[in-house]
N, C-alpha and C. Protein backbone atom coordinates (compact mmCIF):
# COMPACT_ATOMS: atom_id res chain seq x y z
N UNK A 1 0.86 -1.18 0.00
CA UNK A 1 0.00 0.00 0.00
C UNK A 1 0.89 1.23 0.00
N UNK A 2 0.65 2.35 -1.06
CA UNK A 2 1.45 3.44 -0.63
C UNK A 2 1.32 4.59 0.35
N UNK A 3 2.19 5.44 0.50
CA UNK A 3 1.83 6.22 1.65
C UNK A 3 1.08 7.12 1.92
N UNK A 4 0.43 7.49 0.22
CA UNK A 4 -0.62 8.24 0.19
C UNK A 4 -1.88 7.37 0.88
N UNK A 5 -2.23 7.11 0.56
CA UNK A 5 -3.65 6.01 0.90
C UNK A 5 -3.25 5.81 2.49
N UNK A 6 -1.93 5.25 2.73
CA UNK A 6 -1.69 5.19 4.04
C UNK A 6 -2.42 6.62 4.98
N UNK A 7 -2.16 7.88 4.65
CA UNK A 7 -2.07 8.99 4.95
C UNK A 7 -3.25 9.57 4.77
N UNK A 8 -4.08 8.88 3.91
CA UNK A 8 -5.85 9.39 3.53
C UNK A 8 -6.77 8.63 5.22
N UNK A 9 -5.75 7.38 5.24
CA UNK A 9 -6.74 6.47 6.03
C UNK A 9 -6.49 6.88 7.56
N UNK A 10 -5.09 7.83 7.70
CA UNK A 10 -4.74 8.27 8.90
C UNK A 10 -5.70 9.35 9.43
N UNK A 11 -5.72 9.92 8.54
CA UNK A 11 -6.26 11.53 8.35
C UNK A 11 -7.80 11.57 8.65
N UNK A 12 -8.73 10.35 7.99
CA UNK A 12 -10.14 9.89 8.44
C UNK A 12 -10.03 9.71 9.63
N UNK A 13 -9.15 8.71 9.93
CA UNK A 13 -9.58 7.85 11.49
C UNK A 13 -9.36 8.93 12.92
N UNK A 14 -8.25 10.24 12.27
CA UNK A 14 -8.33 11.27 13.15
C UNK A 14 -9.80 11.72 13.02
N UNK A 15 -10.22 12.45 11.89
CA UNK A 15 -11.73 12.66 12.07
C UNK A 15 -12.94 12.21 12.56
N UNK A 16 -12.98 10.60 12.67
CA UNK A 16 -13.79 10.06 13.13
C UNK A 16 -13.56 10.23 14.65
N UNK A 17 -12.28 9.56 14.69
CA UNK A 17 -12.12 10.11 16.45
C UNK A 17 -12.59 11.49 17.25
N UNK A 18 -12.86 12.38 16.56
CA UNK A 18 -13.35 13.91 17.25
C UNK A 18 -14.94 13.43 16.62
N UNK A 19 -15.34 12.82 16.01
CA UNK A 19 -16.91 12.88 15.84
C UNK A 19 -17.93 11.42 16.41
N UNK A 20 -16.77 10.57 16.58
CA UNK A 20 -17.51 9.32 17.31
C UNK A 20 -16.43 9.10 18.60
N UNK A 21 -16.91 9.53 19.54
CA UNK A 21 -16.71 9.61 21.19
C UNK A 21 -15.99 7.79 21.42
N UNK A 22 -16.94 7.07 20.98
CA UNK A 22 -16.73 5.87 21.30
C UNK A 22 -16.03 4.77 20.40
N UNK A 23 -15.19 5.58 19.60
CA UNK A 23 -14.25 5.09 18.49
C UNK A 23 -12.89 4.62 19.44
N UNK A 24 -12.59 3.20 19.40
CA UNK A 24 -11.44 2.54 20.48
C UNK A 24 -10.37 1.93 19.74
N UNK A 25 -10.69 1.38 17.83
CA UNK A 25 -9.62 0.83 17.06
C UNK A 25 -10.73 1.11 16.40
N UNK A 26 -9.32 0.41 14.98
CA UNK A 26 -9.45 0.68 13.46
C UNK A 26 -8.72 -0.77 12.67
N UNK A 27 -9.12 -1.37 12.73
CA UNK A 27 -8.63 -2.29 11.49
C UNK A 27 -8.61 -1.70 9.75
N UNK A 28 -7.40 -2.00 8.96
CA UNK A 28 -7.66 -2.22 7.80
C UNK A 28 -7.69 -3.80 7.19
N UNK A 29 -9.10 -4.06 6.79
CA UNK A 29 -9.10 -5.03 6.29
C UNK A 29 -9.07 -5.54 5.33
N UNK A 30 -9.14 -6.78 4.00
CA UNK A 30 -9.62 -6.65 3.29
C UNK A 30 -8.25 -6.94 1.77
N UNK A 31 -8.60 -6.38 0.75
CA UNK A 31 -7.65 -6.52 -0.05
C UNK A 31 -6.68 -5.80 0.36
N UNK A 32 -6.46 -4.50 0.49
CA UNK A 32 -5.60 -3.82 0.83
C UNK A 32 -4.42 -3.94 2.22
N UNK A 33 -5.68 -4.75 3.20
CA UNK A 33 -4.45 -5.20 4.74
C UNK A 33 -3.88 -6.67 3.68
N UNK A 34 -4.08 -7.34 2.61
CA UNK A 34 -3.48 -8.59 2.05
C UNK A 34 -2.76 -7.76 0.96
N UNK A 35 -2.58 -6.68 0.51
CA UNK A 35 -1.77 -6.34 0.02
C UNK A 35 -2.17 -6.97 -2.09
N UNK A 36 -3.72 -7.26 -1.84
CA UNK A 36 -3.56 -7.78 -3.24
C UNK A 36 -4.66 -6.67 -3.51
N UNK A 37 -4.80 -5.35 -3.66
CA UNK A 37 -5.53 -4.56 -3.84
C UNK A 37 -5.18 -4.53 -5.27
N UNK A 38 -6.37 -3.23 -5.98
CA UNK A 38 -6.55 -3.02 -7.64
C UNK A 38 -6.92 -1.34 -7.42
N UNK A 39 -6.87 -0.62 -8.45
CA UNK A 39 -7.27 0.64 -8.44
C UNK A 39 -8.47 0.75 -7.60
N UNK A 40 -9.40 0.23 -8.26
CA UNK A 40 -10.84 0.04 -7.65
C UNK A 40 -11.26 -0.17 -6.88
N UNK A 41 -10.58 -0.70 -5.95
CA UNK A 41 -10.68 -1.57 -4.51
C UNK A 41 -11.27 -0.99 -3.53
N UNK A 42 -12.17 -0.96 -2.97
CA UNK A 42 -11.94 -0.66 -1.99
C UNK A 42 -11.68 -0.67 -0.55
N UNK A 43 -11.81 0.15 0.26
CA UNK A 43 -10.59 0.48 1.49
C UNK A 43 -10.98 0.19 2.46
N UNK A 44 -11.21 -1.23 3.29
CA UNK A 44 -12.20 -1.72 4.29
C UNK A 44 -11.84 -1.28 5.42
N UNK A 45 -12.23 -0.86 6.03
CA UNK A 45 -11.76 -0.71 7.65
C UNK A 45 -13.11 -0.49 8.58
N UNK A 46 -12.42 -1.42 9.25
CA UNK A 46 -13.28 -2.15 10.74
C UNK A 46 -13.15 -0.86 11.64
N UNK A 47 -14.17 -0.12 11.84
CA UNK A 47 -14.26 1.19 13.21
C UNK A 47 -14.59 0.64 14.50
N UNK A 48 -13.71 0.06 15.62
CA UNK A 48 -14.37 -0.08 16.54
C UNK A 48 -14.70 0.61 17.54
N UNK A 49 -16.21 0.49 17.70
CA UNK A 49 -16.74 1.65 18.80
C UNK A 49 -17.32 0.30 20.22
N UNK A 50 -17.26 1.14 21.03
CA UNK A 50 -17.87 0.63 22.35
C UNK A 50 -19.07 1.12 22.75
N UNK A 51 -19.99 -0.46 23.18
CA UNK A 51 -20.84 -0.71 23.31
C UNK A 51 -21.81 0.03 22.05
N UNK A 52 -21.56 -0.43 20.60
CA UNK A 52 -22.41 0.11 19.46
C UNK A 52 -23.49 -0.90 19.54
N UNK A 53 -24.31 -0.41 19.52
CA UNK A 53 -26.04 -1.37 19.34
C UNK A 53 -26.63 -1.64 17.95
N UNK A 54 -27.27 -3.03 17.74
CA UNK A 54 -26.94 -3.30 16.59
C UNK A 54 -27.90 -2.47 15.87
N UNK A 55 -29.19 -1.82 16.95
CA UNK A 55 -30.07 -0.80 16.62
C UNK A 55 -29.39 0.51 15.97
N UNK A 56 -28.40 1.11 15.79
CA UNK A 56 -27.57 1.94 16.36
C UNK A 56 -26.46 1.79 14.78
N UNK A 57 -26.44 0.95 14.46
CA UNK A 57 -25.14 0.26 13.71
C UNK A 57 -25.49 0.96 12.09
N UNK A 58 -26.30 1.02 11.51
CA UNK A 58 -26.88 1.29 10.01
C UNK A 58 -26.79 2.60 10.12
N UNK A 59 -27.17 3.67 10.48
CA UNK A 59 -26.92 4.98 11.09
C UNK A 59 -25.92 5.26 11.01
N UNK A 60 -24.95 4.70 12.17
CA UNK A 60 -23.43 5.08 12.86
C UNK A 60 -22.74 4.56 10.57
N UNK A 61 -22.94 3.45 10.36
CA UNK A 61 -22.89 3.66 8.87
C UNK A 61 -22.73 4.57 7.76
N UNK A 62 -23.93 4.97 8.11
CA UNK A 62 -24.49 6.11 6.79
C UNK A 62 -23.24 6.98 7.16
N UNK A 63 -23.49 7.68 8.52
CA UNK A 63 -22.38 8.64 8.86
C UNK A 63 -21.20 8.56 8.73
N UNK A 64 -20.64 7.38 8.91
CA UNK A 64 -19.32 7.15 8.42
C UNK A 64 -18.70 7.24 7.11
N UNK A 65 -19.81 6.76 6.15
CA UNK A 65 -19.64 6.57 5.20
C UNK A 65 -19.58 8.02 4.25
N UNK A 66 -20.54 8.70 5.29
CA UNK A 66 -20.84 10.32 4.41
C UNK A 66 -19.42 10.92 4.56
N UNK A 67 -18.90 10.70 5.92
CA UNK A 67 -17.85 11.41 5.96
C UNK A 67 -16.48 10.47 5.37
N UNK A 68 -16.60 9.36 5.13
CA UNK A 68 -15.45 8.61 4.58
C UNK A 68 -15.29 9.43 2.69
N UNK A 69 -16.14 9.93 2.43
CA UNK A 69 -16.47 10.75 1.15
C UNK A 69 -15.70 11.90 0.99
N UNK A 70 -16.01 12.47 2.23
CA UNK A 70 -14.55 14.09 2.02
C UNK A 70 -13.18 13.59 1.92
N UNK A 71 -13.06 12.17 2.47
CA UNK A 71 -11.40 12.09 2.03
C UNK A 71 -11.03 10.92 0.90
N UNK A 72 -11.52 9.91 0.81
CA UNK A 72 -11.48 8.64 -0.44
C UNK A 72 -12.87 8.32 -0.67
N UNK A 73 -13.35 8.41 -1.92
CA UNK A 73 -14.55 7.82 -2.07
C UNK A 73 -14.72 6.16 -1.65
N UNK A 74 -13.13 5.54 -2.12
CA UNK A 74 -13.32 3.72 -1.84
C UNK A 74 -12.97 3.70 -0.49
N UNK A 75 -13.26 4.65 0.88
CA UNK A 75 -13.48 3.96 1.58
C UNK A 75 -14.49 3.63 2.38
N UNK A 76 -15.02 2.49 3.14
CA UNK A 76 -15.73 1.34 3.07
C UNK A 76 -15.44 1.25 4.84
N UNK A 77 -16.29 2.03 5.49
CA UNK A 77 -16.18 2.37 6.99
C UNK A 77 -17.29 1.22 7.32
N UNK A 78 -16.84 0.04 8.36
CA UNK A 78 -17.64 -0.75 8.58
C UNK A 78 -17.71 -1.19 10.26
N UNK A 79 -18.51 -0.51 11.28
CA UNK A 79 -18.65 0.08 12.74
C UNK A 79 -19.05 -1.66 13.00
N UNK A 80 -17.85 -1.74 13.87
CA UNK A 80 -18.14 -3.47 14.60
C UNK A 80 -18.23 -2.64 16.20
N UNK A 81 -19.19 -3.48 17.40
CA UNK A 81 -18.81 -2.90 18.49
C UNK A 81 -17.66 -3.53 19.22
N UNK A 82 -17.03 -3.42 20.34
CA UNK A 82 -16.28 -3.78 20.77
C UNK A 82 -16.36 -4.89 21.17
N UNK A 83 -17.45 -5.81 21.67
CA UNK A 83 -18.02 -6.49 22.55
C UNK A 83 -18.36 -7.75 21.20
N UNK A 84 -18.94 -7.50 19.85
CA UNK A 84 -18.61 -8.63 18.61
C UNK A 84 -17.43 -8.49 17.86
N UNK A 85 -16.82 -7.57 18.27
CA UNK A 85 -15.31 -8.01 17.60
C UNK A 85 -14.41 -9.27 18.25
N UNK A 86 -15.04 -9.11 19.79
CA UNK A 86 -14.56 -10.47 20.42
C UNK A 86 -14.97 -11.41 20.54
N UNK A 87 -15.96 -11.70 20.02
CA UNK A 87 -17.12 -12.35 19.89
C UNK A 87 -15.88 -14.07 18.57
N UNK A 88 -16.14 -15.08 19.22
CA UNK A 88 -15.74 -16.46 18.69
C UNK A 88 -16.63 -16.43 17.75
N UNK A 89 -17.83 -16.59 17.62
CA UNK A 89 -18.92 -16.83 16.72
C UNK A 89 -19.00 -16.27 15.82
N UNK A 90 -18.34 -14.98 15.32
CA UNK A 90 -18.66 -13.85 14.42
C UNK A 90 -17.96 -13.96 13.38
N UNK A 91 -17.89 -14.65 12.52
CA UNK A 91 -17.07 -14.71 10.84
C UNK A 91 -15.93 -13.31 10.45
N UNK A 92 -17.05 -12.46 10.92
CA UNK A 92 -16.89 -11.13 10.29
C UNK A 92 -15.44 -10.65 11.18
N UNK A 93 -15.11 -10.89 12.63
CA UNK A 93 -14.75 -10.46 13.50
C UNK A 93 -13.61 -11.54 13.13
N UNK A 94 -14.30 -12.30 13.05
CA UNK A 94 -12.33 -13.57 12.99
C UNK A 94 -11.89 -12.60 12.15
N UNK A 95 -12.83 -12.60 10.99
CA UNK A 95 -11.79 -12.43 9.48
C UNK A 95 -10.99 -11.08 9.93
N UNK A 96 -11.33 -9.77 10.38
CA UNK A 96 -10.59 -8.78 11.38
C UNK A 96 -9.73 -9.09 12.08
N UNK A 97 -10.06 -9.83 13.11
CA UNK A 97 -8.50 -10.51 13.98
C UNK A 97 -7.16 -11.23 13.26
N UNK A 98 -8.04 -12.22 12.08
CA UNK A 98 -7.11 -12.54 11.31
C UNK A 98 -6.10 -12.04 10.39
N UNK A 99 -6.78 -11.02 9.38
CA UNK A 99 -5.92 -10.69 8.43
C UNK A 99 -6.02 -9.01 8.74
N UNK A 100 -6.16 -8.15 9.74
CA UNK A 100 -6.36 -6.99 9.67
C UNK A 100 -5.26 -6.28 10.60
N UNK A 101 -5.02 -5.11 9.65
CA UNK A 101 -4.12 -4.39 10.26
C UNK A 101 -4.50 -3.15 11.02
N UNK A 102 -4.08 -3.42 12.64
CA UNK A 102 -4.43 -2.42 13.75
C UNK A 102 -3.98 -1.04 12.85
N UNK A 103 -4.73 0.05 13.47
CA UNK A 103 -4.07 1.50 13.55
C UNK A 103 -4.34 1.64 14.72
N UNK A 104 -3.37 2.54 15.09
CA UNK A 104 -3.36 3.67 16.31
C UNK A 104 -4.49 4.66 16.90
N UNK A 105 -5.14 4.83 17.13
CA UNK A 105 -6.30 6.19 17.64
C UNK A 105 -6.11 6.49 18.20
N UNK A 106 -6.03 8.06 18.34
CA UNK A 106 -5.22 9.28 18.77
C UNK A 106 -6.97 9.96 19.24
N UNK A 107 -6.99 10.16 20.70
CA UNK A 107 -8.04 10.29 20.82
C UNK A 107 -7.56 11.85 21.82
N UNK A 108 -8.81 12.89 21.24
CA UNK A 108 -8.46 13.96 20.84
C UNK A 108 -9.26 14.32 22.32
C-alpha cells in the first residue's frame, strides 16, 4: 500500500475520532491489509466503537460513510462494536482478527 492512501486512512480515522466519542480501534481489512488490492478496490476498515447497538449500527454507517467521502470515495467504513469483535462466533470479527491491520487512535 502506498503512503498516500496510508495517509488518507490516517487523516479519516483522526476525524472520526473527534466525531464518534466511542471510536477505540481501526482495522484495515480486506484486499488492501493482504496487500492484493486493484485501483478500484476498496478500502475496508473495521471502526471499533464501544458498546455500538446493533439498533444503532446502520446509522453510525451512513455517517461514516458520508464522511469517509470528504477524504477517499473507496473507503468502506464498517462500525463493529467492541463487545462482537470479540465475539468467537462472528465470521466477520475472525476475518478482522485474522488478516487486519491495527491503527493507532489518537483520541483527541
Amino acid at each position: 500500500m502506498d503512503q498516500k492512501i496510508n495517509n488518507t486512512i490516517e487523516l479519516y480515522l483522526s476525524k472520526v475520532s473527534q466525531v464518534e466519542p466511542g471510536l477505540v480501534g481501526a482495522y484495515l481489512f480486506g484486499s488492501y491489509a493482504k496487500d492484493n488490492f486493484r485501483d478500484e478496490s476498496d478500502i475496508d476498515i473495521a471502526l471499533i466503537i464501544d458498546h455500538l447497538l446493533d439498533t444503532e449500527r446502520f446509522d453510525t454507517q451512513v455517517r461514516l460513510m458520508l464522511l469517509a467521502s470528504e477524504f477517499d470515495s473507496r473507503i468502506e467504513p464498517h462500525p463493529i462494536s467492541s463487545e462482537d469483535l470479540s465475539s468467537i462466533s462472528n465470521p466477520f470479527a475472525a476475518e478482522i482478527r485474522k488478516t487486519g491491520v491495527e491503527y493507532k487512535i489518537n483520541v483527541i
